[in-house]
C-alpha atoms as a PDB file:
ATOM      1  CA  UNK A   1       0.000   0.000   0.000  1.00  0.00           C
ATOM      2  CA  UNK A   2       2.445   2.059   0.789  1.00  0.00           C
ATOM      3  CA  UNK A   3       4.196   2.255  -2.811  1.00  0.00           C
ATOM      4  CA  UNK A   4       0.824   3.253  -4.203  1.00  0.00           C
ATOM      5  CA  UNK A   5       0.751   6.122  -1.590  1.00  0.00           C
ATOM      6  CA  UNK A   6      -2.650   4.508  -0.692  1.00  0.00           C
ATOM      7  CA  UNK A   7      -3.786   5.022   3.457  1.00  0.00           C
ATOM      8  CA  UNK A   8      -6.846   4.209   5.653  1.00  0.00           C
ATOM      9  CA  UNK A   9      -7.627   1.029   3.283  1.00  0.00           C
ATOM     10  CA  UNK A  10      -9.831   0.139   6.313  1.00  0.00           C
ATOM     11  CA  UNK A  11     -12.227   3.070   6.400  1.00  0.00           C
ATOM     12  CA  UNK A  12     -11.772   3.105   2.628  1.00  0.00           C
ATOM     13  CA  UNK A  13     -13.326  -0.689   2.219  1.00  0.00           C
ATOM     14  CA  UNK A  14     -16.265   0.485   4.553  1.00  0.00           C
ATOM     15  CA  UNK A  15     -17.280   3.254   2.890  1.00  0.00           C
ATOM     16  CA  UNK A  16     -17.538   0.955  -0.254  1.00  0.00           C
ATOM     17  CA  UNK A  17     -19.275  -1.541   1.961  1.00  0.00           C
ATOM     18  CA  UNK A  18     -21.997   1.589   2.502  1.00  0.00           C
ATOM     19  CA  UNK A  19     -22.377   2.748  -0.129  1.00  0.00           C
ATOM     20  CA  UNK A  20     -23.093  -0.303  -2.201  1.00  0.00           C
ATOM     21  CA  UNK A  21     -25.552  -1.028   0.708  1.00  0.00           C
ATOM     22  CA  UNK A  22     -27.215   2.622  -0.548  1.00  0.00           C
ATOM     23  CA  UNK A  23     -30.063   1.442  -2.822  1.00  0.00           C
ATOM     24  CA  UNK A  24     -29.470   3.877  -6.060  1.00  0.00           C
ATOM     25  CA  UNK A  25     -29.880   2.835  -9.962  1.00  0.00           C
ATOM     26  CA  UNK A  26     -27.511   0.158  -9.953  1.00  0.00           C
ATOM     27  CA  UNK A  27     -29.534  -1.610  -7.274  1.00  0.00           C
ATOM     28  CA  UNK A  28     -32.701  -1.069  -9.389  1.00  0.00           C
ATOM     29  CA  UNK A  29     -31.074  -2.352 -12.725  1.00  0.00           C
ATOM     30  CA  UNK A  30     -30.453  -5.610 -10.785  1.00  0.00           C
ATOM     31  CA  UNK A  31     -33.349  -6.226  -9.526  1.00  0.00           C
ATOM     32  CA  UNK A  32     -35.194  -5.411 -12.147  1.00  0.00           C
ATOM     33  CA  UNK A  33     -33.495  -7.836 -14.572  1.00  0.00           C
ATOM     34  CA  UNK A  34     -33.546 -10.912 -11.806  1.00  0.00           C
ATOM     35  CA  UNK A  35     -37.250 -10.155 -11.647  1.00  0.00           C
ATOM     36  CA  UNK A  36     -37.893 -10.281 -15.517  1.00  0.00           C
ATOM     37  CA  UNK A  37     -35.388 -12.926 -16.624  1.00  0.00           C
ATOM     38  CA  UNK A  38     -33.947 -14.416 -13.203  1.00  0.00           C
ATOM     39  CA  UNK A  39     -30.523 -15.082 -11.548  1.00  0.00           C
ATOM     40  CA  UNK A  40     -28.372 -15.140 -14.518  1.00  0.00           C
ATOM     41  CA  UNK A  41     -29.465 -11.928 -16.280  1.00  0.00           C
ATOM     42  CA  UNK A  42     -29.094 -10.564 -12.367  1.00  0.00           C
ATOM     43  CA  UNK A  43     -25.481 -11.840 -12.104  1.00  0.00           C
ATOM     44  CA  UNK A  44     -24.482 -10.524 -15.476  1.00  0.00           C
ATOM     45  CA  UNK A  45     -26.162  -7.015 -14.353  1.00  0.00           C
ATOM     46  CA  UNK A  46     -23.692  -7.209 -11.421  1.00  0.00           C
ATOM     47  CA  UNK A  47     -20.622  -8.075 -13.620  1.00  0.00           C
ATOM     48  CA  UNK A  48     -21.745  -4.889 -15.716  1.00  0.00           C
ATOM     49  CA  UNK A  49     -21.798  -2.937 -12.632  1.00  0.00           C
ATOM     50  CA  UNK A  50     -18.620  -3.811 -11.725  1.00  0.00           C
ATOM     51  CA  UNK A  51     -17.067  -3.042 -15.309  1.00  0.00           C
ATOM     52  CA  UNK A  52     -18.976   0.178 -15.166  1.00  0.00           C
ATOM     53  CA  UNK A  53     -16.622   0.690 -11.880  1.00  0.00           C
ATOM     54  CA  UNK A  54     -13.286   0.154 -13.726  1.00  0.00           C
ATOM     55  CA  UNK A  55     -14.264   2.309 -16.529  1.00  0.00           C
ATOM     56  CA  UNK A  56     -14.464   5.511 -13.270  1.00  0.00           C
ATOM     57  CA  UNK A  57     -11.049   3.896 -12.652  1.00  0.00           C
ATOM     58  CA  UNK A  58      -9.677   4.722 -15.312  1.00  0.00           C
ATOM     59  CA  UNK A  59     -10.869   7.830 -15.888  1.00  0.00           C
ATOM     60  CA  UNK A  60     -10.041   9.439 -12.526  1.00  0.00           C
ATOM     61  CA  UNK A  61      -6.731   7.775 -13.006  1.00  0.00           C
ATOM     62  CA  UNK A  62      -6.217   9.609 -16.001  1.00  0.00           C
ATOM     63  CA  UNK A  63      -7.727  12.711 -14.826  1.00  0.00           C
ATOM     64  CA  UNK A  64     -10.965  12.853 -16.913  1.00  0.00           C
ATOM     65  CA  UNK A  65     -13.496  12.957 -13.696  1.00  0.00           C
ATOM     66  CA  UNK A  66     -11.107  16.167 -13.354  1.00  0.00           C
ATOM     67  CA  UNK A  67     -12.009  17.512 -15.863  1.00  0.00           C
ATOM     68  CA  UNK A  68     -15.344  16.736 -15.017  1.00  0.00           C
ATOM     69  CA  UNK A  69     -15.555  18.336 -11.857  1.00  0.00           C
ATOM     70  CA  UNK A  70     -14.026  21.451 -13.415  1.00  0.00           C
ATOM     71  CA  UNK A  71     -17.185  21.821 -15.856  1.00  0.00           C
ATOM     72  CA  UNK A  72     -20.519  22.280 -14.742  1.00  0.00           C
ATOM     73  CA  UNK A  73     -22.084  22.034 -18.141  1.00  0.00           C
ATOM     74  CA  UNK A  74     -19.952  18.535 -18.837  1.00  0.00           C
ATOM     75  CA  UNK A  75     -21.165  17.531 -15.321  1.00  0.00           C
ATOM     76  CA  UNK A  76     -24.861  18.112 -16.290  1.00  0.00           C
ATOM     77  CA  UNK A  77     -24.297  16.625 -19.158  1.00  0.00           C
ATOM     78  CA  UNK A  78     -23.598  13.001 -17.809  1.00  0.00           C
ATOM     79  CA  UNK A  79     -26.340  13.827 -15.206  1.00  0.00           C
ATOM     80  CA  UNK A  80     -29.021  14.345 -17.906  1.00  0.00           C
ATOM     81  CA  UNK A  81     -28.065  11.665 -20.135  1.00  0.00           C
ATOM     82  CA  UNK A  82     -28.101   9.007 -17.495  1.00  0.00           C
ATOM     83  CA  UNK A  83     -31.466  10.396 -16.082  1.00  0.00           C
ATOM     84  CA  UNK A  84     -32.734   9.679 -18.977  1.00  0.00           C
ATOM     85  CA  UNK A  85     -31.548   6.437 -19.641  1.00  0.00           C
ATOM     86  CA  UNK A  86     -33.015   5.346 -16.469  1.00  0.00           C
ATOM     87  CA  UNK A  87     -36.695   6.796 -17.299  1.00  0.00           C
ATOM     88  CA  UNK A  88     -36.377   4.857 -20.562  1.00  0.00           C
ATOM     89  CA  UNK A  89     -35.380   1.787 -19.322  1.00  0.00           C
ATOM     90  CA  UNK A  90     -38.373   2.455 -16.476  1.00  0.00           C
ATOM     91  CA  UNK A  91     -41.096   3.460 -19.020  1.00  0.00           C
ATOM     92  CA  UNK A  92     -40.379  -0.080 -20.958  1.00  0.00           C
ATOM     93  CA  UNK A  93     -40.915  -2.331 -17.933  1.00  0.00           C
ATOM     94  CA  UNK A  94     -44.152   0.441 -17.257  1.00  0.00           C
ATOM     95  CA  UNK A  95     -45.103  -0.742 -20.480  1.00  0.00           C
ATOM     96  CA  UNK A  96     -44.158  -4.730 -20.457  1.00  0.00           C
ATOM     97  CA  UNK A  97     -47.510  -7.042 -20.900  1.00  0.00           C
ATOM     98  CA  UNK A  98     -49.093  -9.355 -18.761  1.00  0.00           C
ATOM     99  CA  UNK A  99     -47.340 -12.673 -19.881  1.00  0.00           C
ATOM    100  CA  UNK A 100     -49.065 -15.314 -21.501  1.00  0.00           C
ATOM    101  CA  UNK A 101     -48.763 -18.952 -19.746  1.00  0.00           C
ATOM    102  CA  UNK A 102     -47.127 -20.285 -22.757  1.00  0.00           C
ATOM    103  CA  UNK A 103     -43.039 -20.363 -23.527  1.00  0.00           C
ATOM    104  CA  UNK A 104     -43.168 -18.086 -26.414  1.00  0.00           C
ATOM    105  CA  UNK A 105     -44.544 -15.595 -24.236  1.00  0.00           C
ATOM    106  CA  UNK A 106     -42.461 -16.458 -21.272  1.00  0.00           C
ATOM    107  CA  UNK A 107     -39.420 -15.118 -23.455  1.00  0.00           C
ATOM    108  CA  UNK A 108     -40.862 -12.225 -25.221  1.00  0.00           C
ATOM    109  CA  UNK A 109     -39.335 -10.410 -22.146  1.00  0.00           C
ATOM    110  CA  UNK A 110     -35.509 -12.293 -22.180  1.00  0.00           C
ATOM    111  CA  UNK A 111     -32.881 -10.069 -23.457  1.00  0.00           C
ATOM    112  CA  UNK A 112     -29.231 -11.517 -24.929  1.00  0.00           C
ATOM    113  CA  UNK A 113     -26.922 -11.429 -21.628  1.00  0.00           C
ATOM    114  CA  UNK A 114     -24.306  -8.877 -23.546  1.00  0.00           C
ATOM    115  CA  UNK A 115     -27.679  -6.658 -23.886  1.00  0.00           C
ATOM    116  CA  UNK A 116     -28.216  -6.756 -20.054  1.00  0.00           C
ATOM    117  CA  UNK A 117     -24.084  -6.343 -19.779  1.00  0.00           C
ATOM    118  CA  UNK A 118     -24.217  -3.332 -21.404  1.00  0.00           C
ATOM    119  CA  UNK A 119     -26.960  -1.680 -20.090  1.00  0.00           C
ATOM    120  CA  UNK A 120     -26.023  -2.300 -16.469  1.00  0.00           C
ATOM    121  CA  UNK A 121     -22.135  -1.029 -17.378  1.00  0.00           C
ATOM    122  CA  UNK A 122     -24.357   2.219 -18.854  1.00  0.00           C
ATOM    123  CA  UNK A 123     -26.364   2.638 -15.654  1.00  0.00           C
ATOM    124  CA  UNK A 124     -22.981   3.052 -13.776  1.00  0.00           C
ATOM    125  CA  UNK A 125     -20.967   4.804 -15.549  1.00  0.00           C
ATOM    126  CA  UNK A 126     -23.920   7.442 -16.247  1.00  0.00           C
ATOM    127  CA  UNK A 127     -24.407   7.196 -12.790  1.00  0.00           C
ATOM    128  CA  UNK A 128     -23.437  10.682 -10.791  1.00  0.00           C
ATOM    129  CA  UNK A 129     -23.320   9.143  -7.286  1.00  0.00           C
ATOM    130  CA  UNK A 130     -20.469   7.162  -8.436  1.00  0.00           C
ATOM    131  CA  UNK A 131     -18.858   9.583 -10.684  1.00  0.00           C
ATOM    132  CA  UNK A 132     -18.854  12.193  -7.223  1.00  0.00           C
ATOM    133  CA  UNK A 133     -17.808   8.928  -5.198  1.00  0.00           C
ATOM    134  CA  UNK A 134     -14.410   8.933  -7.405  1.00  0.00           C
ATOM    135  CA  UNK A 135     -14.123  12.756  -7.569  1.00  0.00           C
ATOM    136  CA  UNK A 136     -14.659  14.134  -4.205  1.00  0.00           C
ATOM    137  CA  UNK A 137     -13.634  10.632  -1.955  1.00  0.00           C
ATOM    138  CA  UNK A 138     -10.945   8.056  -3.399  1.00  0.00           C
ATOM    139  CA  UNK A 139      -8.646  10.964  -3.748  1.00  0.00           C
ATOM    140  CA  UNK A 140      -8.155  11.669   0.456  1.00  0.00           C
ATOM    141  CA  UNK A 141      -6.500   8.157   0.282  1.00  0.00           C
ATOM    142  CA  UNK A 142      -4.024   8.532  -1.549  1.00  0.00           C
ATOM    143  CA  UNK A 143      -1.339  10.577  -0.824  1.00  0.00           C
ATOM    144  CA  UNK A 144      -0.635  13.744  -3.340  1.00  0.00           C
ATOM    145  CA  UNK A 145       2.951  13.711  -3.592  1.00  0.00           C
ATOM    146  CA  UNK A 146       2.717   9.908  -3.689  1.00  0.00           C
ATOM    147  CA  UNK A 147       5.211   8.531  -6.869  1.00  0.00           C
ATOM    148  CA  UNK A 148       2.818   5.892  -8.437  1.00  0.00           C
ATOM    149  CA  UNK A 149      -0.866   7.490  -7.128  1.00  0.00           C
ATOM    150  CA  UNK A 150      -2.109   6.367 -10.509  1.00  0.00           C
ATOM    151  CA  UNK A 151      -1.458   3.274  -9.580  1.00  0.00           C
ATOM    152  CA  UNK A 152      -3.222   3.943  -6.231  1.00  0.00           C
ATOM    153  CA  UNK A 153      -6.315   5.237  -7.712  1.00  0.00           C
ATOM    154  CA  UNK A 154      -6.444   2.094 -10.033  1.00  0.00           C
ATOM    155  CA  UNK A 155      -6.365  -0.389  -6.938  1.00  0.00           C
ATOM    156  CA  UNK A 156      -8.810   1.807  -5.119  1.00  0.00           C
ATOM    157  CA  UNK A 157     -10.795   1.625  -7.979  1.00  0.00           C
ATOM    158  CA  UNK A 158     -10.721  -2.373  -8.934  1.00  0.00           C
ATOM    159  CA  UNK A 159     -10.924  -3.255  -4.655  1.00  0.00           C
ATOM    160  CA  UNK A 160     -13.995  -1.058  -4.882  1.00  0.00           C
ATOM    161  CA  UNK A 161     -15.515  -2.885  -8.113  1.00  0.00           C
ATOM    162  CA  UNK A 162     -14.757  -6.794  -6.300  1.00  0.00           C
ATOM    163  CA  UNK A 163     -16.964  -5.156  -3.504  1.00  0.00           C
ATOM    164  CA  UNK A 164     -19.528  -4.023  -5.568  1.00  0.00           C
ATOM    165  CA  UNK A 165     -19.452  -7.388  -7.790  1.00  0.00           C
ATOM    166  CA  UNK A 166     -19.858  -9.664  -4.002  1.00  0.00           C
ATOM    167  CA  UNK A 167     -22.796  -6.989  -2.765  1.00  0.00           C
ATOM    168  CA  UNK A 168     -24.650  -7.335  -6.069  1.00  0.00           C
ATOM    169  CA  UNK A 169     -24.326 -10.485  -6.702  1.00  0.00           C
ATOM    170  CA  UNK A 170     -25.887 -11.282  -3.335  1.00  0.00           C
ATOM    171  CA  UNK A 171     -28.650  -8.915  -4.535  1.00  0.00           C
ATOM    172  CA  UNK A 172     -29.162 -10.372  -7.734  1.00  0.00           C
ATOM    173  CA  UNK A 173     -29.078 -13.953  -6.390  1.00  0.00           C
ATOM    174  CA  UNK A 174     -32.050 -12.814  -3.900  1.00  0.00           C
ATOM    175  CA  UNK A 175     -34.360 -11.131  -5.830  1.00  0.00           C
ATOM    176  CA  UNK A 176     -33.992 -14.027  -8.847  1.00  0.00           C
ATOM    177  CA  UNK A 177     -35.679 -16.313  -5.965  1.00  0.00           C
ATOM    178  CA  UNK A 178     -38.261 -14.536  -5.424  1.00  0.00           C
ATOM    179  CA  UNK A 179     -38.868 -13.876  -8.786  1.00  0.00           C
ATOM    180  CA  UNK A 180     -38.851 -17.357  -9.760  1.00  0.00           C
ATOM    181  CA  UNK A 181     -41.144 -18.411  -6.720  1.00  0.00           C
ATOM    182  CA  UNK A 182     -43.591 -15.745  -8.539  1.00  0.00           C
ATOM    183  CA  UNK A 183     -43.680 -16.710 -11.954  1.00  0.00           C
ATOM    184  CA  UNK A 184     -45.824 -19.069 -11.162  1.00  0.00           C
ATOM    185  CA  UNK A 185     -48.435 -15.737 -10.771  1.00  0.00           C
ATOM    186  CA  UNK A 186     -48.326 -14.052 -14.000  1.00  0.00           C
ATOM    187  CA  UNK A 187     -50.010 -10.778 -12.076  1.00  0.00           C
ATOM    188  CA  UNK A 188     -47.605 -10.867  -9.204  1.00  0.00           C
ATOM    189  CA  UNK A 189     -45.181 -11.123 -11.826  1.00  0.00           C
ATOM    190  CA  UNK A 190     -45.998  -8.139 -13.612  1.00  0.00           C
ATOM    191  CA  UNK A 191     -46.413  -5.935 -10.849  1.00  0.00           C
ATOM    192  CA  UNK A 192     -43.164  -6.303  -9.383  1.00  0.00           C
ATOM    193  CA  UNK A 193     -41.866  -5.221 -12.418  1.00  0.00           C
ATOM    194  CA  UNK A 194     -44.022  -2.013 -12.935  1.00  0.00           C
ATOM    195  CA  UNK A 195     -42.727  -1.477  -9.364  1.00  0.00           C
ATOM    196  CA  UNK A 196     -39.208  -1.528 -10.026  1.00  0.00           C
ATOM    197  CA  UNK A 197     -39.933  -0.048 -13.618  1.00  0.00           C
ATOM    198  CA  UNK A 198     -41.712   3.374 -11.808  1.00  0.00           C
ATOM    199  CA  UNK A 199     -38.710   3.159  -9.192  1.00  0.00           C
ATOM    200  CA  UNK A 200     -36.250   3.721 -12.471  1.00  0.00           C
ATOM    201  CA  UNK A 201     -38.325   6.676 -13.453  1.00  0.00           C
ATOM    202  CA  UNK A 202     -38.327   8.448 -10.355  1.00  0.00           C
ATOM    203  CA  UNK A 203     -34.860   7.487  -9.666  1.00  0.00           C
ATOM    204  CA  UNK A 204     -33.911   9.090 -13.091  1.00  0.00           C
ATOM    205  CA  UNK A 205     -36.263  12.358 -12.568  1.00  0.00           C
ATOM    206  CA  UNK A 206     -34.057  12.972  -9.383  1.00  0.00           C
ATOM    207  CA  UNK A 207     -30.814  12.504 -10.839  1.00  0.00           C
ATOM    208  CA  UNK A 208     -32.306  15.201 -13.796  1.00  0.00           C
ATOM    209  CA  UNK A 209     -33.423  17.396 -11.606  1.00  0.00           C
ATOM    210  CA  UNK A 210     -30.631  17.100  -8.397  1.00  0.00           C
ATOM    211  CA  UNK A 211     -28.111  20.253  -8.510  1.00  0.00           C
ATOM    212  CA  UNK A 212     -24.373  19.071  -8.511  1.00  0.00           C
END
């Protein structure tokens, strides 16, 4: 740790711990993929996540989320365009149809695992919270003057995408049981996702509408 110039890995790892515990639009792209397609579309959302982490890696690393923080308009910007992918993604489960109890209609709702990859990697790297996590936090632990803090910033950044890959996972693996203990009810079904899909509008509407 100490080449890195990286300190206080303890209170670092629980303030990862917290904030993945912090239900936001990452949690809500999870769970609303375990509930429509089940525990493998949920655990491929969580490895999208967790790319979606490295990519803010990298870029803080490099001193993009700089020159993020230096623009307001750039800023508001990513906050609109990920606002808005989260109301579209909500407004389509809104819209889904009651299923039909046959197996054609059982997968007019399944979507190709690289789909759901992509999307979830989307929802966090358009994601604010995270974007100010890696701006305003990772950099009080590691030192300024430190010879290889690039280095530092990139271990920060993968320790904090293995936590968020174990949280979600856990998530993912919970709400595909439930999901698969109601798709026996076609209604119960449905409304769980029109409940997650109106949680990804509002979720979206705040992040549009939330000052920097």
């Amino acid at each position: 740790m100490d080449s890195f110039g990286i300190y206080n890995f303890g209170l670092f790892l629980a303030a990862v711990l917290l904030l993945n515990a912090t239900p936001g639009p990452d949690t809500a792209y999870i769970v609303g993929r375990s509930i429509a397609q089940g525990r493998s579309a949920g655990l491929m959302s969580a490895l999208g996540i967790s790319a979606g982490c490295c990519v803010h890696a990298v870029a803080s690393a490099v001193g993009l989320s700089a020159v993020l923080a230096a623009s307001a308009t750039a800023f508001m910007l990513v906050k609109l365009a990920g606002g808005a992918y989260l109301i579209y993604l909500g407004i389509c489960m809104l819209l889904a149809k009651p299923a039909e109890d046959n197996v054609s209609a059982a997968r007019a709702d399944v979507r190709p695992l690289r789909t759901i990859f992509w999307q979830a990697m989307l929802t966090n790297v358009l994601n604010p919270k995270v974007v100010l996590f890696f701006l305003a936090f990772m950099p009080q632990f590691v030192q300024a003057d430190a010879p290889h803090k690039t280095l530092g910033f990139l271990f920060l950044g993968l320790a904090f995408a293995f936590i968020s890959m174990g949280w979600n996972s856990g998530t993912a693996f919970l709400a595909g049981t439930l999901a698969r203990r109601a798709s026996n009810n076609p209604q119960v079904r449905l409304w769980l996702e029109r409940f997650v899909g109106a949680a990804f509008v509002g979720l979206g509407v705040k992040l549009m509408l939330t000052r920097p």
